[in-house]
N, C-alpha and C. Protein backbone atom coordinates (compact mmCIF):
# COMPACT_ATOMS: atom_id res chain seq x y z
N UNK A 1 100.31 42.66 16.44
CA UNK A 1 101.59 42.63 17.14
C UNK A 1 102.73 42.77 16.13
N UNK A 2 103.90 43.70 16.35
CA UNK A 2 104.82 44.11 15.39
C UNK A 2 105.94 42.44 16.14
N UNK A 3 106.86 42.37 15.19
CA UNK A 3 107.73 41.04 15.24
C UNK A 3 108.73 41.29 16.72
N UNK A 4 109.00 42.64 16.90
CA UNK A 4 109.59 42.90 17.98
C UNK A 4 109.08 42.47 19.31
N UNK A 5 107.57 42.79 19.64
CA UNK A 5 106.79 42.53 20.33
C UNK A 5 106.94 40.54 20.55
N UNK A 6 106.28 40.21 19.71
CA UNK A 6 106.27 38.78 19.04
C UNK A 6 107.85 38.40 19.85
N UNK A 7 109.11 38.64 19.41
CA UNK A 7 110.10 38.43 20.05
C UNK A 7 110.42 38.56 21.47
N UNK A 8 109.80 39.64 21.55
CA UNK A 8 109.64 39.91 23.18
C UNK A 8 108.94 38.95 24.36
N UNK A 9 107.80 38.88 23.71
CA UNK A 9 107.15 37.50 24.67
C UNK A 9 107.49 36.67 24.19
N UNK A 10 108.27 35.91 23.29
CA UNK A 10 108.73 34.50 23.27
C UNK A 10 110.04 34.65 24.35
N UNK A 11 110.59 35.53 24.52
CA UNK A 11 111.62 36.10 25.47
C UNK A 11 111.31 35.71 26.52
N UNK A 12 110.69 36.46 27.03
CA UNK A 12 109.60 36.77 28.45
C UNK A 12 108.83 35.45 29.05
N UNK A 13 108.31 34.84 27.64
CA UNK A 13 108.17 33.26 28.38
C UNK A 13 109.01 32.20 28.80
N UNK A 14 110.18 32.36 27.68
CA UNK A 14 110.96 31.18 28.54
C UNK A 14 112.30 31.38 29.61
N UNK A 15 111.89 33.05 29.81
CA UNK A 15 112.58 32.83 31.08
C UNK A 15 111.49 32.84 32.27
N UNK A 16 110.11 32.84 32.01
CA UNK A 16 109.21 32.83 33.09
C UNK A 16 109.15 31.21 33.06
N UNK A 17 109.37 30.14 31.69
CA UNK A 17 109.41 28.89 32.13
C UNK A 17 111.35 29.11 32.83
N UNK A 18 112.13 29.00 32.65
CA UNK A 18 112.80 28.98 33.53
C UNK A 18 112.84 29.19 35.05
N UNK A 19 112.41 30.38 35.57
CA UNK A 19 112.52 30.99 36.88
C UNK A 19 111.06 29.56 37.00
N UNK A 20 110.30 29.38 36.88
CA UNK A 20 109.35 28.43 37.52
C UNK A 20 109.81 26.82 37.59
N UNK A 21 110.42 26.26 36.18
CA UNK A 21 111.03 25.14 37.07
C UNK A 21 112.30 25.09 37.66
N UNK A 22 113.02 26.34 37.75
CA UNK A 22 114.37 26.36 38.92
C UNK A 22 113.75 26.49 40.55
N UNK A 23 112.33 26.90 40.25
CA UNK A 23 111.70 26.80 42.01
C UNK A 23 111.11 25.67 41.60
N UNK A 24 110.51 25.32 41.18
CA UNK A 24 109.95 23.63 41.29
C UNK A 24 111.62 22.62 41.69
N UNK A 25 111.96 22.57 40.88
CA UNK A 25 113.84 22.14 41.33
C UNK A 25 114.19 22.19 42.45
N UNK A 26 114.40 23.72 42.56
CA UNK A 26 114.74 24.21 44.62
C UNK A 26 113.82 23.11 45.40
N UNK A 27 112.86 23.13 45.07
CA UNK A 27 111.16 22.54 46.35
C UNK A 27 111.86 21.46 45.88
N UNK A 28 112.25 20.33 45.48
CA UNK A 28 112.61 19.29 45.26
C UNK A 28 113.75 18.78 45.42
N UNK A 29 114.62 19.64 45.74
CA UNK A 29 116.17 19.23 45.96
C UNK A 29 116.29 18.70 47.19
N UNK A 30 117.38 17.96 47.48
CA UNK A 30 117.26 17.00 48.45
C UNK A 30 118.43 17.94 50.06
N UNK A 31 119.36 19.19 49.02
CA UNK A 31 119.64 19.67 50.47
C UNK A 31 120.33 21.38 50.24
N UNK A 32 120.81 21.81 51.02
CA UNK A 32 121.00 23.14 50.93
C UNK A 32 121.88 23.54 49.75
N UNK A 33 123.19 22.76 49.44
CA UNK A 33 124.14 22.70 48.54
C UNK A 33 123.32 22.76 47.38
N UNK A 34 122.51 21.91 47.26
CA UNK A 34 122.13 21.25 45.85
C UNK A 34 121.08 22.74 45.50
N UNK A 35 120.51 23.23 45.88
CA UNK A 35 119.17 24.58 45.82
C UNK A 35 120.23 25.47 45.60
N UNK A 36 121.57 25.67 46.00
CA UNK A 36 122.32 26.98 45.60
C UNK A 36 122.89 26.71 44.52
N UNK A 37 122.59 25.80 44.09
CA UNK A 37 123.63 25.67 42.62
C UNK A 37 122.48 25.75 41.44
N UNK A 38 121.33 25.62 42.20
CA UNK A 38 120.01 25.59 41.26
C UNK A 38 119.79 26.97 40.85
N UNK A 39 120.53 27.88 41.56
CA UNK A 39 120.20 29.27 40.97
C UNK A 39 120.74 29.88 39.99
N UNK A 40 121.86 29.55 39.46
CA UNK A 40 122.49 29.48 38.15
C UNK A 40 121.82 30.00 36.67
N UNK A 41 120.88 29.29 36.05
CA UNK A 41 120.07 29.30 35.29
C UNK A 41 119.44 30.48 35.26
N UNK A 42 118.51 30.81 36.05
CA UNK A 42 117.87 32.55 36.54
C UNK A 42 119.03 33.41 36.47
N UNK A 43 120.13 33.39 36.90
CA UNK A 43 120.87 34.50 37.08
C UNK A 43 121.59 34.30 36.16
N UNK A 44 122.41 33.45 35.34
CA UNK A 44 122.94 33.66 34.45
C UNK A 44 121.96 33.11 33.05
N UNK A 45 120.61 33.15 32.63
CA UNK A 45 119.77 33.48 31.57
C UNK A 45 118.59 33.98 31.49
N UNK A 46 118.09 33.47 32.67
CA UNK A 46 116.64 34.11 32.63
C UNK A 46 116.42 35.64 32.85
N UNK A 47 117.37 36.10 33.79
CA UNK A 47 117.47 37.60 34.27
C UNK A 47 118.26 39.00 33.03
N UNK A 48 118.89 37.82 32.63
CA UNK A 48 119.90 38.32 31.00
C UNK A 48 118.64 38.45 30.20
N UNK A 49 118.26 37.53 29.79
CA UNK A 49 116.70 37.87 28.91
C UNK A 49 115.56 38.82 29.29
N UNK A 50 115.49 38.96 30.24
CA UNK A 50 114.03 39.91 30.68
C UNK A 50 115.20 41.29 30.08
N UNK A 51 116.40 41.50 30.21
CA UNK A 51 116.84 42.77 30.11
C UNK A 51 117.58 43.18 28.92
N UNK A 52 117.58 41.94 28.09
CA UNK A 52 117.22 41.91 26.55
C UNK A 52 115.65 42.11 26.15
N UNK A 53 115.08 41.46 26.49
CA UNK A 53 113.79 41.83 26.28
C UNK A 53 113.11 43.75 26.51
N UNK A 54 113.38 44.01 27.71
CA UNK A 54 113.06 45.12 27.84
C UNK A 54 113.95 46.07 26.73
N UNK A 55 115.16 45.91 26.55
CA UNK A 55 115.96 46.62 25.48
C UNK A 55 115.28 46.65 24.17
N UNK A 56 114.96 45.23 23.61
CA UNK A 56 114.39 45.23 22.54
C UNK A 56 113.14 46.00 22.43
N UNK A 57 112.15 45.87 23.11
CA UNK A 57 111.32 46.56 23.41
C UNK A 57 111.01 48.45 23.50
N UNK A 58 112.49 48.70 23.98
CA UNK A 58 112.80 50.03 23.79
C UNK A 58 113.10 50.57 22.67
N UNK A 59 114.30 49.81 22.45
CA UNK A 59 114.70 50.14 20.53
C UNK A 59 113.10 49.99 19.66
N UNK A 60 112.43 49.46 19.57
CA UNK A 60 111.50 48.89 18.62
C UNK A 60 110.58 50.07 18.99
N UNK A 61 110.24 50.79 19.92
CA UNK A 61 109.78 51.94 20.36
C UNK A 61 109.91 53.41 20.28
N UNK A 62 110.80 53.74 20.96
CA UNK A 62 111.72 55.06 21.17
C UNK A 62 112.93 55.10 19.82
N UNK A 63 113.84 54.07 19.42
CA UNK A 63 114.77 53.89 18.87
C UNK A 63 115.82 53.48 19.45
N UNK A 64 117.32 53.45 18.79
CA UNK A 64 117.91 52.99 19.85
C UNK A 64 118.48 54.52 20.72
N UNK A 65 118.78 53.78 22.08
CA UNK A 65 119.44 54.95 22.71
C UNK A 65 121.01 54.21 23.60
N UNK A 66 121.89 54.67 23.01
CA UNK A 66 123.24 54.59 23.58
C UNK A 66 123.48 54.42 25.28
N UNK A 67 122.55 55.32 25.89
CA UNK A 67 122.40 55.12 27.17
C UNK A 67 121.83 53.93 28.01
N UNK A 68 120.47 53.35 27.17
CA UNK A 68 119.64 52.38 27.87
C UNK A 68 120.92 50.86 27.13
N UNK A 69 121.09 51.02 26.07
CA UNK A 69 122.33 49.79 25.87
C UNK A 69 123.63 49.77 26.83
N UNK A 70 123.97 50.72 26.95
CA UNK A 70 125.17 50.78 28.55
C UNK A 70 124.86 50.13 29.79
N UNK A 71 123.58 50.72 29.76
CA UNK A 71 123.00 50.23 31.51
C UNK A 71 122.95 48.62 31.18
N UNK A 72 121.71 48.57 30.36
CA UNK A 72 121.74 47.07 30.41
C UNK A 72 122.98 46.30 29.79
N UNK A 73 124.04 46.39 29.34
CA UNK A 73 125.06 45.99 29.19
C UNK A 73 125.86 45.32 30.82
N UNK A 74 126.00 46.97 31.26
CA UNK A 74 126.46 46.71 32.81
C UNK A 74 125.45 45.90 33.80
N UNK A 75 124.15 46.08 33.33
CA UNK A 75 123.44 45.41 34.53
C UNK A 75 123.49 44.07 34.06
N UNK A 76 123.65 43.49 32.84
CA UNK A 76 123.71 41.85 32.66
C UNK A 76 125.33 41.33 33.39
N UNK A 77 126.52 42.27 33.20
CA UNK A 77 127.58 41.84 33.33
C UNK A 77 127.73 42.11 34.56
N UNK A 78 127.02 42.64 35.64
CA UNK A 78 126.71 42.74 37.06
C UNK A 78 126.52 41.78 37.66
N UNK A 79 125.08 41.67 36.88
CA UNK A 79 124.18 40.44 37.42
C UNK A 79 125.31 39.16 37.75
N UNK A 80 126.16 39.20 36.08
CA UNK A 80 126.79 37.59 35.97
C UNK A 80 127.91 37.81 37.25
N UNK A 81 128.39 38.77 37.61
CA UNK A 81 129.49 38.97 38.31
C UNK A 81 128.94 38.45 39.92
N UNK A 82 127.99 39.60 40.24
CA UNK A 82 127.77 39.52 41.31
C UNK A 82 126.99 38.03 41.76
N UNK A 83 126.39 37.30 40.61
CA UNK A 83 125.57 36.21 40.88
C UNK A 83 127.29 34.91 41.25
N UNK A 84 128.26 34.78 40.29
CA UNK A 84 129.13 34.11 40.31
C UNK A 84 130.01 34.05 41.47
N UNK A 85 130.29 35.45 42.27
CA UNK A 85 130.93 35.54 43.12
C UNK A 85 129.66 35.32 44.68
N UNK A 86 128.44 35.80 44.52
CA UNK A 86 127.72 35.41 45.77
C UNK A 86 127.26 33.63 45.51
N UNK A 87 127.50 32.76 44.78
CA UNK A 87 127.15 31.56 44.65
C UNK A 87 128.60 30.40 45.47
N UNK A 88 129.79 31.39 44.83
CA UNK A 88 130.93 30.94 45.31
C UNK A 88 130.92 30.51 46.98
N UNK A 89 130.81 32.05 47.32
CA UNK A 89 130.49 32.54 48.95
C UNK A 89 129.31 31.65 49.37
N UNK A 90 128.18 31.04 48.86
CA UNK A 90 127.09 30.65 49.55
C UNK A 90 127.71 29.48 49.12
N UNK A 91 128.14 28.42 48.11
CA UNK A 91 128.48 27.52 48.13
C UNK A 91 129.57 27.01 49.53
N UNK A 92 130.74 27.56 49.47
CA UNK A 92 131.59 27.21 50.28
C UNK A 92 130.59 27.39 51.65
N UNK A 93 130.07 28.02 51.87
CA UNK A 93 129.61 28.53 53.10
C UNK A 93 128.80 27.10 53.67
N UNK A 94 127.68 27.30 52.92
CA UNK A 94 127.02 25.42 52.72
C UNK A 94 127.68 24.20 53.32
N UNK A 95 128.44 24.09 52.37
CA UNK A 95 129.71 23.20 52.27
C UNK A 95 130.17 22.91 53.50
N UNK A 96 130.81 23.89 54.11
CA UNK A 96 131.24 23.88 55.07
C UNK A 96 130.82 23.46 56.42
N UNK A 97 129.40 23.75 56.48
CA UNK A 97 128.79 23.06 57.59
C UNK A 97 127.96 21.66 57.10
N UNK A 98 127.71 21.19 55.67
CA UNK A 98 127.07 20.38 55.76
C UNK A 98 127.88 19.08 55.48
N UNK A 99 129.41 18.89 55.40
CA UNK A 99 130.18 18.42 55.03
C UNK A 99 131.09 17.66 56.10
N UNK A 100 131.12 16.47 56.51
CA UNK A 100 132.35 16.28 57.87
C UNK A 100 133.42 15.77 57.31
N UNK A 101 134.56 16.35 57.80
CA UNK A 101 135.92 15.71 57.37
C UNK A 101 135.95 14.35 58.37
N UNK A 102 135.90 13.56 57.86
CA UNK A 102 136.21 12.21 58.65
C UNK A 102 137.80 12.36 59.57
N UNK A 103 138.82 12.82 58.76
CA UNK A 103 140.47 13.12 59.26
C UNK A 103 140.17 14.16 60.73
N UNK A 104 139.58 15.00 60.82
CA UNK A 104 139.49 15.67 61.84
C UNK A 104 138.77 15.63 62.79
N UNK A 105 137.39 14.50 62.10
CA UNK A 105 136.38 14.87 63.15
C UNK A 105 136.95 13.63 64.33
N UNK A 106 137.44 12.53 63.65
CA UNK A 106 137.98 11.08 64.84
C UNK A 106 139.31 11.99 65.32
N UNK A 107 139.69 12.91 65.32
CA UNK A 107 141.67 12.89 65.83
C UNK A 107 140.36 13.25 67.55
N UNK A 108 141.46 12.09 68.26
CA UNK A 108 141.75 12.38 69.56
C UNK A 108 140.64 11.41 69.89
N UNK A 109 140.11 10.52 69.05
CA UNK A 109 138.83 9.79 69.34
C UNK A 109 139.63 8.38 68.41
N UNK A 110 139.44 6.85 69.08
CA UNK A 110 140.04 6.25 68.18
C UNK A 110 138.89 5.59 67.35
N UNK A 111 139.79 5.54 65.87
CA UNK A 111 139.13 5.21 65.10
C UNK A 111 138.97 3.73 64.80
N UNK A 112 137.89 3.60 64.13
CA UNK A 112 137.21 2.49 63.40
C UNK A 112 137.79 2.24 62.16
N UNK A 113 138.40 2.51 61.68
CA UNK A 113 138.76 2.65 60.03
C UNK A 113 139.99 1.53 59.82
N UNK A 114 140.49 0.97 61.34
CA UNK A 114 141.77 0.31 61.25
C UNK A 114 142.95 0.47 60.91
């Protein structure tokens, strides 16, 4: 095995230990909120690494190529984009139904609170 290689699966494993205990985590979380925030980790390292990994892998191969560093450039800064802004959206979304405002839910009902 050349050192590139060697680098590559030390890569490759610890984002395969990542993505496995962020689902052991999920199966264990106690509610919907808490499993969407668990996805974090995968999308902003584990998914970054497999596409470092595959890069490295290319360079150490072919050589480098200007083109395959662009893509995966844009596809990590995608990933982080699109993962940050759909976590936002699924967070609030969550939130929103699993959450009671005490102020709104008693108006027109009298309260207990004194």
């Amino acid at each position: 095995m050349t050192i590139a290689e060697i680098i590559v699966s030390v890569l490759v494993i610890v984002a395969t230990i990542m993505v496995v205990t962020t689902a052991v985590a999920m199966w264990r979380a106690p509610d919907a909120l808490t499993r969407a925030n668990l996805i974090g980790p995968v999308v902003g390292v584990a998914f970054p690494l497999l596409l470092v990994s595959k890069l490295i892998i290319d360079i150490s191969t072919t050589g480098f190529d200007l083109n395959d560093f662009i893509r995966a450039v844009i596809a990590i800064a995608g990933v982080w984009i699109v993962g940050a802004v759909g976590s936002y959206y699924l967070g609030r979304s969550i939130y929103g139904v699993t959450v009671v405002d005490r102020k709104y839910h008693d108006a027109g009902t009298e309260s207990t609170w004194g």
